[in-house]
C-alpha atoms as a PDB file:
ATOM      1  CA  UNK A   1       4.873  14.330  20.726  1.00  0.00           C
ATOM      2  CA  UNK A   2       3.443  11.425  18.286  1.00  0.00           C
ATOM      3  CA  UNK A   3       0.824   9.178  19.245  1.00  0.00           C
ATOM      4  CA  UNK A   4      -0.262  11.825  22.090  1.00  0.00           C
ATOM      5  CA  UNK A   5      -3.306  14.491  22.428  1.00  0.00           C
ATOM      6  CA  UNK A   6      -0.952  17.889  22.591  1.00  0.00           C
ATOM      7  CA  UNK A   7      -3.269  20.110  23.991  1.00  0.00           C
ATOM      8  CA  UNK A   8      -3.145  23.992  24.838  1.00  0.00           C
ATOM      9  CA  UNK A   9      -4.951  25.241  27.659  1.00  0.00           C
ATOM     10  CA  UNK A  10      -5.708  28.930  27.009  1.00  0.00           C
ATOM     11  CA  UNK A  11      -6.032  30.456  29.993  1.00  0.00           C
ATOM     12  CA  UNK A  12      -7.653  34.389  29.205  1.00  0.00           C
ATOM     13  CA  UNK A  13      -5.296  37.428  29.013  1.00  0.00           C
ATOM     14  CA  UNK A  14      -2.170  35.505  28.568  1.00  0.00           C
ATOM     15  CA  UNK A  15      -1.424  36.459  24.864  1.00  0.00           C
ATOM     16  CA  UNK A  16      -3.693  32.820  24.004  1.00  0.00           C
ATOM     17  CA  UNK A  17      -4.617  34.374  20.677  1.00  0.00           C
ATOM     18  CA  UNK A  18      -1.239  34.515  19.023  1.00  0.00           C
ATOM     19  CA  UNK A  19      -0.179  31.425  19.903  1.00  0.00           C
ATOM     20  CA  UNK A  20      -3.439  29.893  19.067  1.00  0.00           C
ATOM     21  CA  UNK A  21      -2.918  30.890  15.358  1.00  0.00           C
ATOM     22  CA  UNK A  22       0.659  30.169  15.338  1.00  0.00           C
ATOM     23  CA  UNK A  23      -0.895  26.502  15.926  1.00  0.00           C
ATOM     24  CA  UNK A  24      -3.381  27.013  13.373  1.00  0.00           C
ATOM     25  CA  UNK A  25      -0.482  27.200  11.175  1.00  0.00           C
ATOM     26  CA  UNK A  26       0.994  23.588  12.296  1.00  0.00           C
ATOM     27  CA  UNK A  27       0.275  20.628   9.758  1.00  0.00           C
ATOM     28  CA  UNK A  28      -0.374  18.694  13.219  1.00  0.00           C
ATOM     29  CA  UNK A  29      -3.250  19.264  14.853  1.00  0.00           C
ATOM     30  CA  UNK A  30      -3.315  20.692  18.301  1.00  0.00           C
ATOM     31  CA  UNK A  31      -5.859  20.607  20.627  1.00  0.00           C
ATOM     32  CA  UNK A  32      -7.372  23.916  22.426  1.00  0.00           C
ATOM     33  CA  UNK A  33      -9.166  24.515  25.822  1.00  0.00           C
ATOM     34  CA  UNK A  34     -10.531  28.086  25.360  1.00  0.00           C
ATOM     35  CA  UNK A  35     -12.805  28.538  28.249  1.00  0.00           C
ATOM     36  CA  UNK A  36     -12.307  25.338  29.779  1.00  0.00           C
ATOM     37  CA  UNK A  37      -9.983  23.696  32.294  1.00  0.00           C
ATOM     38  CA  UNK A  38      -7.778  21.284  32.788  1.00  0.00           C
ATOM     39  CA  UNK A  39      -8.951  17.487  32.278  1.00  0.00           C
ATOM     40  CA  UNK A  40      -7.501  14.529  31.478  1.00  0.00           C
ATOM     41  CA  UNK A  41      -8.104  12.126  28.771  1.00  0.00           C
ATOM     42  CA  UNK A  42      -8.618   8.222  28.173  1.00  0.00           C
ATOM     43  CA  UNK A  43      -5.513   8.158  26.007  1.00  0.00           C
ATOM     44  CA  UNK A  44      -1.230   9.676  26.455  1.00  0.00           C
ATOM     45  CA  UNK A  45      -1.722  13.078  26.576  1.00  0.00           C
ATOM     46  CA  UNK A  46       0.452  16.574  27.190  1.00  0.00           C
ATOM     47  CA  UNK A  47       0.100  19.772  27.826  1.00  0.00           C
ATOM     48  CA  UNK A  48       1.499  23.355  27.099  1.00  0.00           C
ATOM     49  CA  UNK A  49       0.222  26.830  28.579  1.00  0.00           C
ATOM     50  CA  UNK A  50       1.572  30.530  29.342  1.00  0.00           C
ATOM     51  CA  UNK A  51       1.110  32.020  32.511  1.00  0.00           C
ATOM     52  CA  UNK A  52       1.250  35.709  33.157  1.00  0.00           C
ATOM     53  CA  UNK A  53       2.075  37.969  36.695  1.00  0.00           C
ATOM     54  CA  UNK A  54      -1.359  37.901  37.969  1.00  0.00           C
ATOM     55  CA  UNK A  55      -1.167  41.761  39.013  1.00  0.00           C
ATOM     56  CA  UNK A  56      -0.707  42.596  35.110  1.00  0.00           C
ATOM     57  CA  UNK A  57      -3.455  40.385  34.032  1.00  0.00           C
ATOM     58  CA  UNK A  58      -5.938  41.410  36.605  1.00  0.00           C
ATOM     59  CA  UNK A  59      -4.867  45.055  35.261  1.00  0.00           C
ATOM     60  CA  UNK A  60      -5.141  44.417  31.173  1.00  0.00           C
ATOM     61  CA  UNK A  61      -8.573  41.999  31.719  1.00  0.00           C
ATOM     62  CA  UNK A  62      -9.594  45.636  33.453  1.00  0.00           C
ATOM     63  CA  UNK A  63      -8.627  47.584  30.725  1.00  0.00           C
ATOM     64  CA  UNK A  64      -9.792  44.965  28.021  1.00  0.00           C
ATOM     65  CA  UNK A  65     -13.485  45.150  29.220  1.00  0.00           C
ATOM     66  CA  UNK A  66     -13.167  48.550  29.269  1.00  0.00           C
ATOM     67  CA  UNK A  67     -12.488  48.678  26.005  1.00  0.00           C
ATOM     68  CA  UNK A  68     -14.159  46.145  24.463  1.00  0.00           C
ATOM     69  CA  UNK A  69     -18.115  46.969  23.439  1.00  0.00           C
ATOM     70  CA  UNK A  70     -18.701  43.141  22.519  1.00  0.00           C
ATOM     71  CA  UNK A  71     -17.793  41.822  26.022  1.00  0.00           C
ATOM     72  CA  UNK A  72     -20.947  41.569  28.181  1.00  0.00           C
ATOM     73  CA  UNK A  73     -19.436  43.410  31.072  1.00  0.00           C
ATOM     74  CA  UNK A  74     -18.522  45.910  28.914  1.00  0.00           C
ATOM     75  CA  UNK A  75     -21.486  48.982  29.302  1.00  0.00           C
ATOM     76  CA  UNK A  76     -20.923  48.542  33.454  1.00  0.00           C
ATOM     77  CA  UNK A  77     -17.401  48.224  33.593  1.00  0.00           C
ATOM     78  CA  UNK A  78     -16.467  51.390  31.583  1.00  0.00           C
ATOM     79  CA  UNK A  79     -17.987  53.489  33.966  1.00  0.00           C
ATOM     80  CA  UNK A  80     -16.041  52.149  36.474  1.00  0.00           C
ATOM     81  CA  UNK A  81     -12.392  53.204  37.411  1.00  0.00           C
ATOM     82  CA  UNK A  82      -9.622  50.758  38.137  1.00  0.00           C
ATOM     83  CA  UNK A  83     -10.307  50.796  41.541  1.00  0.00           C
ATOM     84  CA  UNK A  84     -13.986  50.220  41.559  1.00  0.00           C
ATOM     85  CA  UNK A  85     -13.479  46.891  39.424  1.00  0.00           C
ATOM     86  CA  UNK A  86     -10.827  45.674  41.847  1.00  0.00           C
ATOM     87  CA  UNK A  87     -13.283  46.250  44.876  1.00  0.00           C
ATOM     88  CA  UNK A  88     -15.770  44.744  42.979  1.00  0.00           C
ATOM     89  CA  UNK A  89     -13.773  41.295  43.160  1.00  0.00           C
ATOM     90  CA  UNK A  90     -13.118  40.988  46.273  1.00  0.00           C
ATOM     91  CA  UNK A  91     -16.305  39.967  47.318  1.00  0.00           C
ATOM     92  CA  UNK A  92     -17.848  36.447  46.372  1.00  0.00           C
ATOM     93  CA  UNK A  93     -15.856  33.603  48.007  1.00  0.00           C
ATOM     94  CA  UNK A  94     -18.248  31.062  47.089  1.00  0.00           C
ATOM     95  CA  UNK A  95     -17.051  31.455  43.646  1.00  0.00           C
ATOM     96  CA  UNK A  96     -20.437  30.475  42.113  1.00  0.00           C
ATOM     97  CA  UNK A  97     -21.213  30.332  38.450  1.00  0.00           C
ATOM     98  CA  UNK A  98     -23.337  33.931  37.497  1.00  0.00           C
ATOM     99  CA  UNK A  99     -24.451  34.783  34.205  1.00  0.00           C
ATOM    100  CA  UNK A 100     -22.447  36.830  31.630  1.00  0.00           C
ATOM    101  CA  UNK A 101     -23.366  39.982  32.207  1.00  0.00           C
ATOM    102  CA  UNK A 102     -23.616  39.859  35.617  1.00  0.00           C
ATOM    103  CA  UNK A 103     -21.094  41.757  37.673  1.00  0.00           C
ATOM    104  CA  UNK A 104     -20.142  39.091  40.246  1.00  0.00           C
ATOM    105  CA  UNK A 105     -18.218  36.912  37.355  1.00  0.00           C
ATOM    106  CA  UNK A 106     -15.859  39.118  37.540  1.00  0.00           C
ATOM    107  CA  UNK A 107     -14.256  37.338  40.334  1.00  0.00           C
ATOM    108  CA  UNK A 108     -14.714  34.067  38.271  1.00  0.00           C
ATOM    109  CA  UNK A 109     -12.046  36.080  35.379  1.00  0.00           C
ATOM    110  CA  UNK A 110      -9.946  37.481  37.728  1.00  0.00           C
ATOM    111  CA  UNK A 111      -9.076  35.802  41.296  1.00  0.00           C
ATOM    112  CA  UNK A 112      -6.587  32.906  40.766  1.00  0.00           C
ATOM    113  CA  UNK A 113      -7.204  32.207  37.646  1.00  0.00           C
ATOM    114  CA  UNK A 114      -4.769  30.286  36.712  1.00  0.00           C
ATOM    115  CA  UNK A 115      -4.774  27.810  40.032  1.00  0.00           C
ATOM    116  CA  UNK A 116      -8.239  27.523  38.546  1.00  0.00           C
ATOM    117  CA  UNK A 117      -8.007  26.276  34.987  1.00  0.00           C
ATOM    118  CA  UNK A 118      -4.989  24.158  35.644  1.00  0.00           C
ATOM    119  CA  UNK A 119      -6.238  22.509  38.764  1.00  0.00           C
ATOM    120  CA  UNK A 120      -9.736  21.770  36.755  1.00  0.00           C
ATOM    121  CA  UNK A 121     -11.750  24.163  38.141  1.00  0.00           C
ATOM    122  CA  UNK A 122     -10.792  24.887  42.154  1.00  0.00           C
ATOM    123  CA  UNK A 123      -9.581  28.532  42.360  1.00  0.00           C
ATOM    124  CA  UNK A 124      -8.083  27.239  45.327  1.00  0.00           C
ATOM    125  CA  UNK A 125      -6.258  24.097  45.283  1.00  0.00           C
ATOM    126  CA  UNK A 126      -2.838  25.442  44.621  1.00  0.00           C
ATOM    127  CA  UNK A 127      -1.822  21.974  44.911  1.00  0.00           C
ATOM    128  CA  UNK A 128      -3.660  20.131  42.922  1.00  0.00           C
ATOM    129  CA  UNK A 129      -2.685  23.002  40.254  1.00  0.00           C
ATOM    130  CA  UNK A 130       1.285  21.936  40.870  1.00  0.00           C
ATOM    131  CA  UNK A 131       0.706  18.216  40.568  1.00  0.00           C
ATOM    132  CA  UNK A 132      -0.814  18.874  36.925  1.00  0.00           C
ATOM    133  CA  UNK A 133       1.616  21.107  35.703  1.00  0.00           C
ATOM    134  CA  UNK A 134       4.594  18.816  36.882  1.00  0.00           C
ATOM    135  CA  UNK A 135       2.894  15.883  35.628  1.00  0.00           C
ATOM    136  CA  UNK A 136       1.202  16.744  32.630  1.00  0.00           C
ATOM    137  CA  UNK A 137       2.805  20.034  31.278  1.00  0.00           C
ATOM    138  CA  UNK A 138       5.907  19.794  28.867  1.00  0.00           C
ATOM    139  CA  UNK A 139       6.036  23.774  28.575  1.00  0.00           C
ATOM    140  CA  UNK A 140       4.499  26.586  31.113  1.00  0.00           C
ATOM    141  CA  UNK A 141       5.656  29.503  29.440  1.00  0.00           C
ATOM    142  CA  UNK A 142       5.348  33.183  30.340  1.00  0.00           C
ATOM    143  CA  UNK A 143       3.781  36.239  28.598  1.00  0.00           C
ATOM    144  CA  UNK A 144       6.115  38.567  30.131  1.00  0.00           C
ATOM    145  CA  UNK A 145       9.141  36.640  27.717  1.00  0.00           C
ATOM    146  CA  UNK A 146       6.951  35.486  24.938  1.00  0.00           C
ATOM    147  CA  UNK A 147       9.390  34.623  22.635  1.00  0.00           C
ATOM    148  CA  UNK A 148      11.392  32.371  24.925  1.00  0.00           C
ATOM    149  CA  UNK A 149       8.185  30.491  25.428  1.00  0.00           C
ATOM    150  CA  UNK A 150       7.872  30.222  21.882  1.00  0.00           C
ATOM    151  CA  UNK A 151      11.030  28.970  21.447  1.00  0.00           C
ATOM    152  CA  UNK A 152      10.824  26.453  23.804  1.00  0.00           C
ATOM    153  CA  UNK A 153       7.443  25.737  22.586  1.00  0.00           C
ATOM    154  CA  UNK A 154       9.156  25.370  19.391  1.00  0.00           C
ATOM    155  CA  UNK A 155      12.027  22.991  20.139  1.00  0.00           C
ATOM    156  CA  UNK A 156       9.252  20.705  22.201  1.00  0.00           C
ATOM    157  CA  UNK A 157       6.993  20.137  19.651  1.00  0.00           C
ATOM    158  CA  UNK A 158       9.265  20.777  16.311  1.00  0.00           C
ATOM    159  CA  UNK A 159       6.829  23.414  15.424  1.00  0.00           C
ATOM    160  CA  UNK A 160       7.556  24.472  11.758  1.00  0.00           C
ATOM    161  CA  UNK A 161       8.210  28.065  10.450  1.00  0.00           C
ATOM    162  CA  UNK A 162       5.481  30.251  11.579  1.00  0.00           C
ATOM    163  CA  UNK A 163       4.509  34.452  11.364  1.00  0.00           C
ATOM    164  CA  UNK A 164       4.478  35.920  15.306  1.00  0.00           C
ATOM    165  CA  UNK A 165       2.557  38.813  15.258  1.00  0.00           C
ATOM    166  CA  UNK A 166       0.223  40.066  18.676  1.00  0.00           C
ATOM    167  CA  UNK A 167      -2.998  39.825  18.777  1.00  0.00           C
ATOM    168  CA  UNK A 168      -5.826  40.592  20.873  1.00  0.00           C
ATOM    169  CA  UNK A 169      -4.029  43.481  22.434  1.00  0.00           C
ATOM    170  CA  UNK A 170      -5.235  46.083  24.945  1.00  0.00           C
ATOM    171  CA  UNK A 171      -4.497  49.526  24.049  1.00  0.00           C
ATOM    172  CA  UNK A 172      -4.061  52.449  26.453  1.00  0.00           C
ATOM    173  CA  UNK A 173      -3.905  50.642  29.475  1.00  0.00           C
ATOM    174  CA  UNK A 174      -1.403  52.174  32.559  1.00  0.00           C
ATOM    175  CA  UNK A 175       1.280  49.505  33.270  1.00  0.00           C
ATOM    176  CA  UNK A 176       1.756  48.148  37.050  1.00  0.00           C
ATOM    177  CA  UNK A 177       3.920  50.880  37.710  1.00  0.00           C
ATOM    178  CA  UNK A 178       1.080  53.535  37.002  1.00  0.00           C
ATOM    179  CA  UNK A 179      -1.541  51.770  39.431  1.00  0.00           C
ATOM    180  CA  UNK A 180      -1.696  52.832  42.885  1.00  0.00           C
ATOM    181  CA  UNK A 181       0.060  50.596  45.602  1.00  0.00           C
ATOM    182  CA  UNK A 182      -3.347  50.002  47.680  1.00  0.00           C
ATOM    183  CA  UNK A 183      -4.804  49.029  44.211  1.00  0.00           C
ATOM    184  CA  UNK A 184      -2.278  46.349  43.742  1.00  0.00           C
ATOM    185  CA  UNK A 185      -2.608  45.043  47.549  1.00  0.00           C
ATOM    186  CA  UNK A 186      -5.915  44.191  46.616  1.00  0.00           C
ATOM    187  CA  UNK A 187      -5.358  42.574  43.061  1.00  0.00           C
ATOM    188  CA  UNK A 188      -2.538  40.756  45.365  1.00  0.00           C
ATOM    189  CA  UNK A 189      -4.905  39.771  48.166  1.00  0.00           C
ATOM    190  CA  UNK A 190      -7.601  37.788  45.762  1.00  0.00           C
ATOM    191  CA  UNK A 191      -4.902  36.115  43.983  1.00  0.00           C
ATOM    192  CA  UNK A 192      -2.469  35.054  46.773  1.00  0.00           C
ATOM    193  CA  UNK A 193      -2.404  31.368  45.035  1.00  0.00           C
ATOM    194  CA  UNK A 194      -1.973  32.101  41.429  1.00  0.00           C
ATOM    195  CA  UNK A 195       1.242  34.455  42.979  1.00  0.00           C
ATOM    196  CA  UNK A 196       2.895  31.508  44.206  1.00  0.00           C
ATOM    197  CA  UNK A 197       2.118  29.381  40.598  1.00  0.00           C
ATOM    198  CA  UNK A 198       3.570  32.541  39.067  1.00  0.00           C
ATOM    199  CA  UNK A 199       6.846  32.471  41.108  1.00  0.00           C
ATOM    200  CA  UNK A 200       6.937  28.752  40.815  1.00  0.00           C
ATOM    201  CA  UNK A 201       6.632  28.773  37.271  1.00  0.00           C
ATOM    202  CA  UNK A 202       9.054  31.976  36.734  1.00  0.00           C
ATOM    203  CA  UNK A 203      11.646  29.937  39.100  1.00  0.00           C
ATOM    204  CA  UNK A 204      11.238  26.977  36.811  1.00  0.00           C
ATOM    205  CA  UNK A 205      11.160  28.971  33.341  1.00  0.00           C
ATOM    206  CA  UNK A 206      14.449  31.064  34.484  1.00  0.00           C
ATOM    207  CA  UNK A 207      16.057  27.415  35.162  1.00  0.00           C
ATOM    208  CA  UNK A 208      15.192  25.873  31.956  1.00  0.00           C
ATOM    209  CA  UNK A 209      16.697  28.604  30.234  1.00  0.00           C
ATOM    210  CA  UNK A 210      19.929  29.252  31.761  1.00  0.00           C
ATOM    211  CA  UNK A 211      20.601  25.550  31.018  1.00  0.00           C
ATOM    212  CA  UNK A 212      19.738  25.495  27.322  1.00  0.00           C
ATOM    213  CA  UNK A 213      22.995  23.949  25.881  1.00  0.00           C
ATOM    214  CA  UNK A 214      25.650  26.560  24.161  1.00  0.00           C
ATOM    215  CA  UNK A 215      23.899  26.264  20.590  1.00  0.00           C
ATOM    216  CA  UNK A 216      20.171  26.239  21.833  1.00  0.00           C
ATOM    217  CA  UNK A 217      21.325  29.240  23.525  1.00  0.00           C
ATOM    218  CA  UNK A 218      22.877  30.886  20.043  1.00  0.00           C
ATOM    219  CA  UNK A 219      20.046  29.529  18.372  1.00  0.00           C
ATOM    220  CA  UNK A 220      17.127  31.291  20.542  1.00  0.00           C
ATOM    221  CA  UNK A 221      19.825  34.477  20.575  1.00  0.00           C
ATOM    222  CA  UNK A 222      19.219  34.579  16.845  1.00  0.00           C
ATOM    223  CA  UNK A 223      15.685  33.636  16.463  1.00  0.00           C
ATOM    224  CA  UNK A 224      14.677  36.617  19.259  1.00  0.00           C
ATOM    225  CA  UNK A 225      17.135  39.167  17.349  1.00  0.00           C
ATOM    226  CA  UNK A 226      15.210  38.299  13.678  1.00  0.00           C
ATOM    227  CA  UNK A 227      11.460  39.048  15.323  1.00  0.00           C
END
């Protein structure tokens, strides 16, 4: 991608950090959007992201404030349970901008969050979200297959030999499976658009790599096996 701005949009609680230092680790330089959105720029430009199943991001951001004594939701949202912080963002359509430590962001990090920072800022405009991603994204990849998205990441923009390891990772949080159904209805029911992103994406990713050619598909066989 010479001669462009490659940029990666870090959308939170995607598994951002480890790729972010993977690219740290390029001798090209790589633009990053960490808390911003999608915009275009006055000269050729693409895009990468990862997307993740909104339920399991909704869950782990959840778990992650919990957790974490540094975030500034941190003191009010571990004396919450699961289902407390999910009631909590349901309310708020307006959307409007509140301060850090004020409860109703958590809507703001949680309810379509992805229609929001790839459509520029509309939570909403599912759209508008689509357009970008099919005319400015090279590679949407997804946290749930990380190393796929790596690969593909990889092959795209010729990255060179790099160390995977996680980072950022949420310890003892309960997976989907564990979290009651009327508990995901709701996580559902805020995030109807970044759903159908998700399954758009997934649809796309799942195409892309069922036609890899016989030796990318040896190749990424071998590269997943040695990590």
């Amino acid at each position: 991608m010479e001669n462009k701005i490659n940029c990666f949009l870090h959308i939170p609680k995607t598994g951002g950090q480890t790729l972010w230092h993977i690219l740290k680790e390029q001798d090209e330089t790589y633009m990053i959007l960490h808390g911003e959105y999608f915009r275009e720029f006055d000269k050729p430009f693409s895009y990468f992201t990862m997307i993740r199943n909104p339920i399991d991001r909704v869950i782990s951001t959840y778990y992650y404030i919990s957790s974490y004594v540094r975030d500034p939701l941190h003191e009010q949202v571990k004396k919450m349970t699961i289902e407390d912080f999910v009631d909590h963002i349901q309310e708020d359509e307006n959307e409007r901008e509140y301060a850090k430590n004020d409860l109703r962001s958590l809507r703001l990090r949680t309810a379509n969050l992805a229609t929001r920072y790839i459509s520029g800022g509309n939570a909403s405009n599912l759209e508008k979200a689509k357009i970008n991603l099919n005319r400015h994204f090279t590679v949407i990849g997804l946290t749930e297959r990380y190393l796929e998205s790596l690969y593909l990441l990889k092959k795209t923009y010729n990255l060179s030999n790099f160390t995977y390891k996680k980072r950022n990772i949420t310890n003892n949080r309960k997976k989907i499976e564990d979290i009651p159904l009327k508990i995901i209805d709701k996580i559902a029911n805020v995030n109807r658009f970044d759903i159908q992103l998700y399954e758009s994406v997934k649809n796309e990713f799942d195409f892309k790599i069922q036609n890899l050619d016989i030796h990318s598909k040896n190749e990424l066989n071998k590269w997943i096996s040695k990590e």
